[in-house]
C-alpha atoms as a PDB file:
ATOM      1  CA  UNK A   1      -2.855 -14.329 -14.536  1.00  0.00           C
ATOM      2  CA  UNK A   2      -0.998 -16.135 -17.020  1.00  0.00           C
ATOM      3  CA  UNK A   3      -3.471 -18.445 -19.172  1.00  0.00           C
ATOM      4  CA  UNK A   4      -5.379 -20.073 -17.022  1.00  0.00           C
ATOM      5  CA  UNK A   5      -2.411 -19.961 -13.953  1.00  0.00           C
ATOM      6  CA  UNK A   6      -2.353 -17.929 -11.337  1.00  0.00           C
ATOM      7  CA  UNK A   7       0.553 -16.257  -9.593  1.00  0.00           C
ATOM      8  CA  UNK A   8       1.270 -16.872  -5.398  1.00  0.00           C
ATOM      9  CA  UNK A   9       3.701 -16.017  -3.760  1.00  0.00           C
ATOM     10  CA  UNK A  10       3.468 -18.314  -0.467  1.00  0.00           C
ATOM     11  CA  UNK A  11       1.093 -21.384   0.678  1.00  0.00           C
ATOM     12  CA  UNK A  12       1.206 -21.656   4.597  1.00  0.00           C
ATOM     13  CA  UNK A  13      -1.069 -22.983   6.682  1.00  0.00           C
ATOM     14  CA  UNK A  14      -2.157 -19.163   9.471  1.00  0.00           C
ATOM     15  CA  UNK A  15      -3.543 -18.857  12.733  1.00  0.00           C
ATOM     16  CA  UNK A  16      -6.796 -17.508  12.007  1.00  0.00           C
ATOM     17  CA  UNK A  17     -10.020 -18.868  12.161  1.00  0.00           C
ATOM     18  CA  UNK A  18      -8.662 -21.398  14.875  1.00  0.00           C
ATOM     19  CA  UNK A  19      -6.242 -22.502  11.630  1.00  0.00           C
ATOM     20  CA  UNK A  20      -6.864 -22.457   7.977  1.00  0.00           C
ATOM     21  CA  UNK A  21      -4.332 -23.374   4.544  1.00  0.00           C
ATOM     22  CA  UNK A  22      -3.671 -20.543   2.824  1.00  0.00           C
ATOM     23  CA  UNK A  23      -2.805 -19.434  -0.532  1.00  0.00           C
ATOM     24  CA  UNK A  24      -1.400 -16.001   0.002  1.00  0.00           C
ATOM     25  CA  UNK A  25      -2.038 -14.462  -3.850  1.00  0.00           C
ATOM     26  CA  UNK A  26      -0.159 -11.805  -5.759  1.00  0.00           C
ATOM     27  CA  UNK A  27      -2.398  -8.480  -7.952  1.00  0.00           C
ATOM     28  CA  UNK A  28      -5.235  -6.336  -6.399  1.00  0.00           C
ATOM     29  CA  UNK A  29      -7.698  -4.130  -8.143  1.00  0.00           C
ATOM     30  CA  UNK A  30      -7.485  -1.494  -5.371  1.00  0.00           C
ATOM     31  CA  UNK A  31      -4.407  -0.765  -3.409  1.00  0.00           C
ATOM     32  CA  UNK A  32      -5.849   0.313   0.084  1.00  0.00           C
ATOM     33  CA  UNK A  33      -3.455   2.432   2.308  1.00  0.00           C
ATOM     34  CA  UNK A  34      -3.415  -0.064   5.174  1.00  0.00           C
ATOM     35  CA  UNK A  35      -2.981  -3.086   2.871  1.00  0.00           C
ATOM     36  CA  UNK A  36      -0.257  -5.461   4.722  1.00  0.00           C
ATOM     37  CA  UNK A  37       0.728  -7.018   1.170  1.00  0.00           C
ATOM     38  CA  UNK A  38       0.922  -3.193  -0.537  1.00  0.00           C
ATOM     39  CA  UNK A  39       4.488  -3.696  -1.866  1.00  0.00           C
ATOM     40  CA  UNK A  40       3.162  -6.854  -3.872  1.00  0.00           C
ATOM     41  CA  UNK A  41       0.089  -5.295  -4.653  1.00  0.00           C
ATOM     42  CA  UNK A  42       1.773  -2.206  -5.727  1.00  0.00           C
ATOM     43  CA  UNK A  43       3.502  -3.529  -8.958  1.00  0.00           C
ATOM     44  CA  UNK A  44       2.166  -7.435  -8.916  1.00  0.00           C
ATOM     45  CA  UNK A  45       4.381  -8.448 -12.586  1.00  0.00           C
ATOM     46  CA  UNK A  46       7.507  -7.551 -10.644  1.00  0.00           C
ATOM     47  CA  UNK A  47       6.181  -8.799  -7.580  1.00  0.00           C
ATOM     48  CA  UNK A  48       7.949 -11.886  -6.604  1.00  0.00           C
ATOM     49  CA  UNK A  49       6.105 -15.375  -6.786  1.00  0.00           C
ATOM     50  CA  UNK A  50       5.049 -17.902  -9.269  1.00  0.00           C
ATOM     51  CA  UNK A  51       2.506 -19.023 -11.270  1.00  0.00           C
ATOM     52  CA  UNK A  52       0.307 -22.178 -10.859  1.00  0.00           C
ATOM     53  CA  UNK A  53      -2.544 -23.879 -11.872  1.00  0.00           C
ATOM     54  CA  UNK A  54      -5.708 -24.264 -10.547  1.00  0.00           C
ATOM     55  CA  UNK A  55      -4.589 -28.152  -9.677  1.00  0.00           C
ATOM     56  CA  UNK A  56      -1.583 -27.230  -8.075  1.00  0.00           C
ATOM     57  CA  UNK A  57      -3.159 -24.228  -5.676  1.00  0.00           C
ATOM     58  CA  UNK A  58      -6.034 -26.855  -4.419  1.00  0.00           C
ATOM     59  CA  UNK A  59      -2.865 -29.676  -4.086  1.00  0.00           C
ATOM     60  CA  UNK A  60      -0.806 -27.174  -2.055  1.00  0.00           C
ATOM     61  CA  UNK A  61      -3.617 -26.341   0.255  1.00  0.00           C
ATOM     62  CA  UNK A  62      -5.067 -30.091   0.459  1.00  0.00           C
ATOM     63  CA  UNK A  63      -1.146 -31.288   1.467  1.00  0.00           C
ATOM     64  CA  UNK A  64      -1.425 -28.305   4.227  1.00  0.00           C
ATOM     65  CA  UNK A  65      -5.142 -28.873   5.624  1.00  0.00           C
ATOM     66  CA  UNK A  66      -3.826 -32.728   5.955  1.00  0.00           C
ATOM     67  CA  UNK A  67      -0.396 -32.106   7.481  1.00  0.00           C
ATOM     68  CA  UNK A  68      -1.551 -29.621  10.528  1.00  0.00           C
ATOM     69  CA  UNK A  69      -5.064 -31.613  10.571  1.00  0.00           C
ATOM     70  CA  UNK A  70      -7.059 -28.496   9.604  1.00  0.00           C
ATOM     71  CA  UNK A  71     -10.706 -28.321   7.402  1.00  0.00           C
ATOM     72  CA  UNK A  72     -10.319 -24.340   6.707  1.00  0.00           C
ATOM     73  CA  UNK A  73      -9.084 -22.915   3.389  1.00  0.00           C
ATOM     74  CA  UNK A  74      -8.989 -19.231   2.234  1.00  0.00           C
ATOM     75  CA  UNK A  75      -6.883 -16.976  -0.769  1.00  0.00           C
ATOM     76  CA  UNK A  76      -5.199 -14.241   1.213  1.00  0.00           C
ATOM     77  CA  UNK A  77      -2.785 -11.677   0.420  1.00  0.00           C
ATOM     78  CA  UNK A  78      -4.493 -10.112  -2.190  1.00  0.00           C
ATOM     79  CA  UNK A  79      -8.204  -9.902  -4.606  1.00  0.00           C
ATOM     80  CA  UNK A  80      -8.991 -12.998  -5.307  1.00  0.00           C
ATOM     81  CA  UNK A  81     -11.581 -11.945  -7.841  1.00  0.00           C
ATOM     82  CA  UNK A  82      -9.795  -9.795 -10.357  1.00  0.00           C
ATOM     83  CA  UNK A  83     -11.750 -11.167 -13.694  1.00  0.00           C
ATOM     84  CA  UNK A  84     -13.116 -13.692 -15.353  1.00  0.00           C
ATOM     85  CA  UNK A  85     -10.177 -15.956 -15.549  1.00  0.00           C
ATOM     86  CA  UNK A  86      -9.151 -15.455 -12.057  1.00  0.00           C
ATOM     87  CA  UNK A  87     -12.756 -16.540 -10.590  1.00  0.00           C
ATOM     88  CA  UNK A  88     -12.695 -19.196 -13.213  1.00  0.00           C
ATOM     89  CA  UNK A  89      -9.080 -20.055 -11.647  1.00  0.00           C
ATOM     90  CA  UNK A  90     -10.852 -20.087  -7.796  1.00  0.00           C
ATOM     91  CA  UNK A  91     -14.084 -22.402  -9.053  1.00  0.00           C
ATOM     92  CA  UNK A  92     -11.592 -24.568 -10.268  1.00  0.00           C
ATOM     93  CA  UNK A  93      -9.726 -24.558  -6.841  1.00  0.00           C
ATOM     94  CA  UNK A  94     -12.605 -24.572  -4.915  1.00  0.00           C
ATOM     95  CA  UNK A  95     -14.103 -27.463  -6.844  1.00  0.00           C
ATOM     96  CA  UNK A  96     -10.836 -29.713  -6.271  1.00  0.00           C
ATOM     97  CA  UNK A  97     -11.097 -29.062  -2.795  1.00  0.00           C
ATOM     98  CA  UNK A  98     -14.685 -29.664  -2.162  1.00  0.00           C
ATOM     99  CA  UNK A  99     -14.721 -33.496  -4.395  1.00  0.00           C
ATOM    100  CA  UNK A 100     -11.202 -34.501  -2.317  1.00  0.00           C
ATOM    101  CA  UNK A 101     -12.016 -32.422   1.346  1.00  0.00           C
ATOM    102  CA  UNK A 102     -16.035 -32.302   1.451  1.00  0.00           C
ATOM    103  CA  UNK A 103     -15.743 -31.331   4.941  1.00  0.00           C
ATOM    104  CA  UNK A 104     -13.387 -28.330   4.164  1.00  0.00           C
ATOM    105  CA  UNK A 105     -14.599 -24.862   4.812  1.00  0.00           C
ATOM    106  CA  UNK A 106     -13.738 -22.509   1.582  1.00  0.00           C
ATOM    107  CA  UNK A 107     -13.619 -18.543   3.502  1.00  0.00           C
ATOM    108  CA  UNK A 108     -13.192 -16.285   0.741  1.00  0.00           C
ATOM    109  CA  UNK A 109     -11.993 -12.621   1.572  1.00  0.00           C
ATOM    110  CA  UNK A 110     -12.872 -10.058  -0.896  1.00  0.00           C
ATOM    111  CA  UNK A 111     -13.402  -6.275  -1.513  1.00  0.00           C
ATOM    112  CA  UNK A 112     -16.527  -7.418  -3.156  1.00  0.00           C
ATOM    113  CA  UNK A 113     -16.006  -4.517  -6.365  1.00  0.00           C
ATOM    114  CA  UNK A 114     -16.058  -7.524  -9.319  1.00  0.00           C
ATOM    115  CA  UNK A 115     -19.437  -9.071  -8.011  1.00  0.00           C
ATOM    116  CA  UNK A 116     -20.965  -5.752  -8.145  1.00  0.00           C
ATOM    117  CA  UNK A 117     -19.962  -5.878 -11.733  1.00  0.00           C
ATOM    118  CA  UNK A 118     -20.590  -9.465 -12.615  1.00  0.00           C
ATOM    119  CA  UNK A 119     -24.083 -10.671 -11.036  1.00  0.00           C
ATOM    120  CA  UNK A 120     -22.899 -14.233 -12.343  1.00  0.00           C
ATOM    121  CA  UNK A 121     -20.376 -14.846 -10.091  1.00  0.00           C
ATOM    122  CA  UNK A 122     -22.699 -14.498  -7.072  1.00  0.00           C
ATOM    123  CA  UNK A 123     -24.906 -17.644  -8.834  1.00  0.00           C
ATOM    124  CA  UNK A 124     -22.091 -19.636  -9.255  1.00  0.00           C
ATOM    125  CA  UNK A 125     -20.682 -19.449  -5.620  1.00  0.00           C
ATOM    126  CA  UNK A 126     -24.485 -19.970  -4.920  1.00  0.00           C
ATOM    127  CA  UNK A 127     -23.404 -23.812  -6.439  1.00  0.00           C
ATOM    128  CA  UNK A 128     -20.762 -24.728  -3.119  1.00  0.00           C
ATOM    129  CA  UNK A 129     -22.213 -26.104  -0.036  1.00  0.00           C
ATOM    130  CA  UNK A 130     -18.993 -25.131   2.056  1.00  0.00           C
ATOM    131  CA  UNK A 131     -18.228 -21.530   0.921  1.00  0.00           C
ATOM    132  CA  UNK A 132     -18.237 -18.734   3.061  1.00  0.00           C
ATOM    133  CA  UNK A 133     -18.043 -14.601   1.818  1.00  0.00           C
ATOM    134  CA  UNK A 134     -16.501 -11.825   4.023  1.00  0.00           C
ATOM    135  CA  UNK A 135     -16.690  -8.514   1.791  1.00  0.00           C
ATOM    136  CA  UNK A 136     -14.238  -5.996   3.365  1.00  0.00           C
ATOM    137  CA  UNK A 137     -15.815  -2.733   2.415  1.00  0.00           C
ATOM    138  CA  UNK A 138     -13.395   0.004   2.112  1.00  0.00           C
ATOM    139  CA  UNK A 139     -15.234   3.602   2.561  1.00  0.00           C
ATOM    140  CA  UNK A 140     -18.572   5.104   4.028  1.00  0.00           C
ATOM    141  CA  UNK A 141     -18.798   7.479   1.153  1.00  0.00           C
ATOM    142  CA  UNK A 142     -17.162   8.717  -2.506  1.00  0.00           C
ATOM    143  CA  UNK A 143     -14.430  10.427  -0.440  1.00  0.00           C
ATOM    144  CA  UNK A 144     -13.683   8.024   1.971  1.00  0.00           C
ATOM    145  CA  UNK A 145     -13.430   5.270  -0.559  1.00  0.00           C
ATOM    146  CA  UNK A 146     -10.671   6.660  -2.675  1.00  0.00           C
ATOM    147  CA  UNK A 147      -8.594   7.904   0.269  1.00  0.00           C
ATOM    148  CA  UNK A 148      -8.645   4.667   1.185  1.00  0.00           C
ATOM    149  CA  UNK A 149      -8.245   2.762  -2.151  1.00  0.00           C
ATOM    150  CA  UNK A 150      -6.822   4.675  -4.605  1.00  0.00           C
ATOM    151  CA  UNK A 151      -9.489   4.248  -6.984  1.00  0.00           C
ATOM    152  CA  UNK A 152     -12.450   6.567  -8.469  1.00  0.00           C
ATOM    153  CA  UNK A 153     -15.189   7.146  -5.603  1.00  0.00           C
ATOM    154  CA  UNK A 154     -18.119   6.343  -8.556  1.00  0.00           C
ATOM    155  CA  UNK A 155     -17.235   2.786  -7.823  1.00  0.00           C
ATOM    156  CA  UNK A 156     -17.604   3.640  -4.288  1.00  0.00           C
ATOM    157  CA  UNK A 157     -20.969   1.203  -3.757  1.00  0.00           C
ATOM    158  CA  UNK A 158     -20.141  -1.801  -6.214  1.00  0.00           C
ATOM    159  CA  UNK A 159     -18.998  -3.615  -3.339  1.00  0.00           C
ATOM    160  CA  UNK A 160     -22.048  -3.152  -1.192  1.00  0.00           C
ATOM    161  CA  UNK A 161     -23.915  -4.157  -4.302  1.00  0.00           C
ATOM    162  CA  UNK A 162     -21.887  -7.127  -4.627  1.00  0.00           C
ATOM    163  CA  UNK A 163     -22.648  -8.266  -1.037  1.00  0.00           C
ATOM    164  CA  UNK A 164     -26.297  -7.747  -1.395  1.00  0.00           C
ATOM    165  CA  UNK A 165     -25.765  -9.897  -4.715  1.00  0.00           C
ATOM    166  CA  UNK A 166     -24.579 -12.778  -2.778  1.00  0.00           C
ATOM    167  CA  UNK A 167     -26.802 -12.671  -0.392  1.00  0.00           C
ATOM    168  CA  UNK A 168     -29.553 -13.191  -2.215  1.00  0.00           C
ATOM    169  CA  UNK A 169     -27.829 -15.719  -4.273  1.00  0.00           C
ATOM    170  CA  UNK A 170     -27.827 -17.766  -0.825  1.00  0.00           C
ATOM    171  CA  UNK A 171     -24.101 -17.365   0.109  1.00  0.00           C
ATOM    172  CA  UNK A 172     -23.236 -16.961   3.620  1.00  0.00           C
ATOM    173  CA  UNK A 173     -22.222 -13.438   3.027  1.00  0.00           C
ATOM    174  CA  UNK A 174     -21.257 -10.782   5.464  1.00  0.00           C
ATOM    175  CA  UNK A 175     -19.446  -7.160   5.613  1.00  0.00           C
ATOM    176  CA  UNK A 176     -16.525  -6.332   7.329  1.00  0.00           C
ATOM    177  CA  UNK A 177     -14.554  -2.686   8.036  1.00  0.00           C
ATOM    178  CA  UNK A 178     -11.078  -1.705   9.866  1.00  0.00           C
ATOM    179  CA  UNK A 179     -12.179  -0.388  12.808  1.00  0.00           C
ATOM    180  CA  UNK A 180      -9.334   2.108  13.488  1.00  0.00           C
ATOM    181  CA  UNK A 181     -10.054   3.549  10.080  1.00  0.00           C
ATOM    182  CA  UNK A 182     -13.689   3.891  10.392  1.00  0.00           C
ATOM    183  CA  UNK A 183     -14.434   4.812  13.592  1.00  0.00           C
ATOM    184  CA  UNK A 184     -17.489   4.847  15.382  1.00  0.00           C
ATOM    185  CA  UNK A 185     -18.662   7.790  12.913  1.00  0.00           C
ATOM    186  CA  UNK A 186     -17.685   5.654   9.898  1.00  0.00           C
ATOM    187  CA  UNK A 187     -18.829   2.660  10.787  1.00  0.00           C
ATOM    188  CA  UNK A 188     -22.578   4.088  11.787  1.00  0.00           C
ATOM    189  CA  UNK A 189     -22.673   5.648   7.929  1.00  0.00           C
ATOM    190  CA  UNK A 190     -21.893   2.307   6.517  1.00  0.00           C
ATOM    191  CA  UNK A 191     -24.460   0.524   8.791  1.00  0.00           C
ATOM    192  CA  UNK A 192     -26.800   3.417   6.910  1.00  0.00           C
ATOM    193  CA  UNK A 193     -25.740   2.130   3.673  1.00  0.00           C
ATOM    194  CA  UNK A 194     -26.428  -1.132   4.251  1.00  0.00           C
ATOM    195  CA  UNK A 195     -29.518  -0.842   5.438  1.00  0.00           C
ATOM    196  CA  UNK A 196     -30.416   1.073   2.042  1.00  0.00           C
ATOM    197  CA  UNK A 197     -29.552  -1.393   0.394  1.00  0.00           C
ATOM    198  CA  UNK A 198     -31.729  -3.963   2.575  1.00  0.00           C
ATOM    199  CA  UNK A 199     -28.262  -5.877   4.569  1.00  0.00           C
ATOM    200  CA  UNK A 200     -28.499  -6.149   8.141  1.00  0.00           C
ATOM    201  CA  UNK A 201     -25.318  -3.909   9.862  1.00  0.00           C
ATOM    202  CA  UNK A 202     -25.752  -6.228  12.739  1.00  0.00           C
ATOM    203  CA  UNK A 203     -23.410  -8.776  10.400  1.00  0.00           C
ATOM    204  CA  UNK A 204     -21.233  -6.370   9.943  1.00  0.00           C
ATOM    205  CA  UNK A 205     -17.428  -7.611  10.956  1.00  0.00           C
ATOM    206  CA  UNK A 206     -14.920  -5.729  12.619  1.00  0.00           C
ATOM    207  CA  UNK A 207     -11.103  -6.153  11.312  1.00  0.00           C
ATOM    208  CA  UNK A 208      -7.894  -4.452  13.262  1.00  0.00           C
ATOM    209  CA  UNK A 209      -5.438  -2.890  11.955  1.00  0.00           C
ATOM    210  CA  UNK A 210      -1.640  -3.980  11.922  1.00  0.00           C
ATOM    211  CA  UNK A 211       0.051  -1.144  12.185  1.00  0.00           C
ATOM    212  CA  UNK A 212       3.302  -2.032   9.851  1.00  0.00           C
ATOM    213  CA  UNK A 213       5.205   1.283  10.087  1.00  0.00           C
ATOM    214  CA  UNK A 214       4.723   1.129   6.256  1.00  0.00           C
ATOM    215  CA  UNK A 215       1.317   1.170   6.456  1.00  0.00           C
ATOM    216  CA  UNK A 216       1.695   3.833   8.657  1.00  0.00           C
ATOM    217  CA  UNK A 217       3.307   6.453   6.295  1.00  0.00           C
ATOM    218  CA  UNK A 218       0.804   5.328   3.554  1.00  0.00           C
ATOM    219  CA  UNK A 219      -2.124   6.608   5.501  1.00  0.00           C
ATOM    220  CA  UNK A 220      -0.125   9.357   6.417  1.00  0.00           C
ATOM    221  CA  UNK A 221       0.293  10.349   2.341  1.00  0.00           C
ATOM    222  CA  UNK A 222      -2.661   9.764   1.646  1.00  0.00           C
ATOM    223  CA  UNK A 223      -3.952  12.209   5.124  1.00  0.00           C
ATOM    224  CA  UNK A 224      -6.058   9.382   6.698  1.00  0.00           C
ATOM    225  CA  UNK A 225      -6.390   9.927  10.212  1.00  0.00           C
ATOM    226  CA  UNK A 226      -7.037   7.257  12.473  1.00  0.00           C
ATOM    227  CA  UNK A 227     -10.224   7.321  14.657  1.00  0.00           C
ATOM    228  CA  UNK A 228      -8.781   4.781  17.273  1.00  0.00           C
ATOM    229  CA  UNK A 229      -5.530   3.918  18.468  1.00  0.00           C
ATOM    230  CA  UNK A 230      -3.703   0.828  16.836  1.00  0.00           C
ATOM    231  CA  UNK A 231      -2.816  -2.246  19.093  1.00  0.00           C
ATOM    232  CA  UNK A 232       0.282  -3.999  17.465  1.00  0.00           C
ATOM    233  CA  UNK A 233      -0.479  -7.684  16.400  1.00  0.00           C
ATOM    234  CA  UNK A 234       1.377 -10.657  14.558  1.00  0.00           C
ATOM    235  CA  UNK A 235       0.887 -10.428  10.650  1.00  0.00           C
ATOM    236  CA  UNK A 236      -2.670 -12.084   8.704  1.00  0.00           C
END
């Protein structure tokens, strides 16, 4: 963040979701081994990109949704919740959208870890008719969770927490895991978890992994073994 601006690297309209404008950001607070934007991620203030306002973001991806005819709009490539001023910086994005687009669909991909902290931000999301939450959860245990991210395993269930936060907020809120990374092992321990903390597992998403050879030797170092076979795919 810089002020109230927020650096990007790219704005492109992507494939999924049947076609949505996207703002792909720059800056993570975890740096998962099978992240496809790691080398931004890794060092985001000598990352590449610029900084814009919240104005500028929501006119990039309104000139998008109305040049390929789409009504989907997401941040990408990185947390979009990384503080106070960056969720102030979405709000404002998301608010510009919704007054100009009322029709556009806001999806908002997150690891979930800063609305486990911040119980607010769950209300004020609770305020857009058009929003919609996928929390990509990142471990089935302590261990799991900083293999995977990099970070301490005590903040292991803030994201889970977060989810549960938005749900009863009244978001459309839902969990997601990378299925080659999980496994059918993992992903029954984090339908356990869920359930304890009273979310339904039968929401729970499952993401692919692209197998970047990159991301390949970073799960490698960091002696994650996958439980399934990857299937190459085009880039998020």
């Amino acid at each position: 963040m810089d002020g109230p601006r927020r650096k990007y690297y790219r704005f492109r309209a992507a494939r999924y979701y049947g076609g949505i404008a996207t703002a792909d950001a720059v800056g993570c607070c975890l740096l998962c081994a099978y992240c496809w934007n790691y080398g931004r991620n890794l060092d985001p203030a000598c990352a590449k990109g610029f900084f814009v306002s919240p104005k500028e973001a929501a006119e990039r991806l309104l000139g998008i949704l109305r040049r390929k005819r789409l009504n989907k709009v997401r941040v990408s490539g990185a947390e979009p919740v990384l503080g106070r001023r960056s969720f102030e910086h979405l709000v404002s994005v998301m608010e510009i959208i919704a007054r100009r687009e009322s029709m556009a669909d806001f999806i908002l991909e997150t690891n979930g870890l800063l609305f486990g902290v911040h119980p607010e931000f769950a209300k004020e999301l609770a305020g857009f008719r058009r929003v919609f939450v996928r929390v990509c959860l990142k471990g089935w245990d302590e261990e799991s969770f900083e293999r995977i991210t990099g970070a301490r395993g005590e903040f292991f269930e803030l994201p889970v927490h977060g989810l549960r936060l938005l749900i009863e907020a009244g978001v459309v809120a839902w969990p997601a895991v990378m299925y080659e990374v999980f496994g059918a092992k993992g992903m029954e321990r984090v339908s356990r978890l869920l359930r304890e903390h009273g979310i339904s597992p039968e929401e729970l998403e499952v993401e692919y992994l692209e197998p970047y050879p990159f991301v390949m030797d970073n799960l490698a170092e960091r002696g994650i073994k996958l439980e399934a076979e990857p299937v190459l795919r085009r880039g998020s």
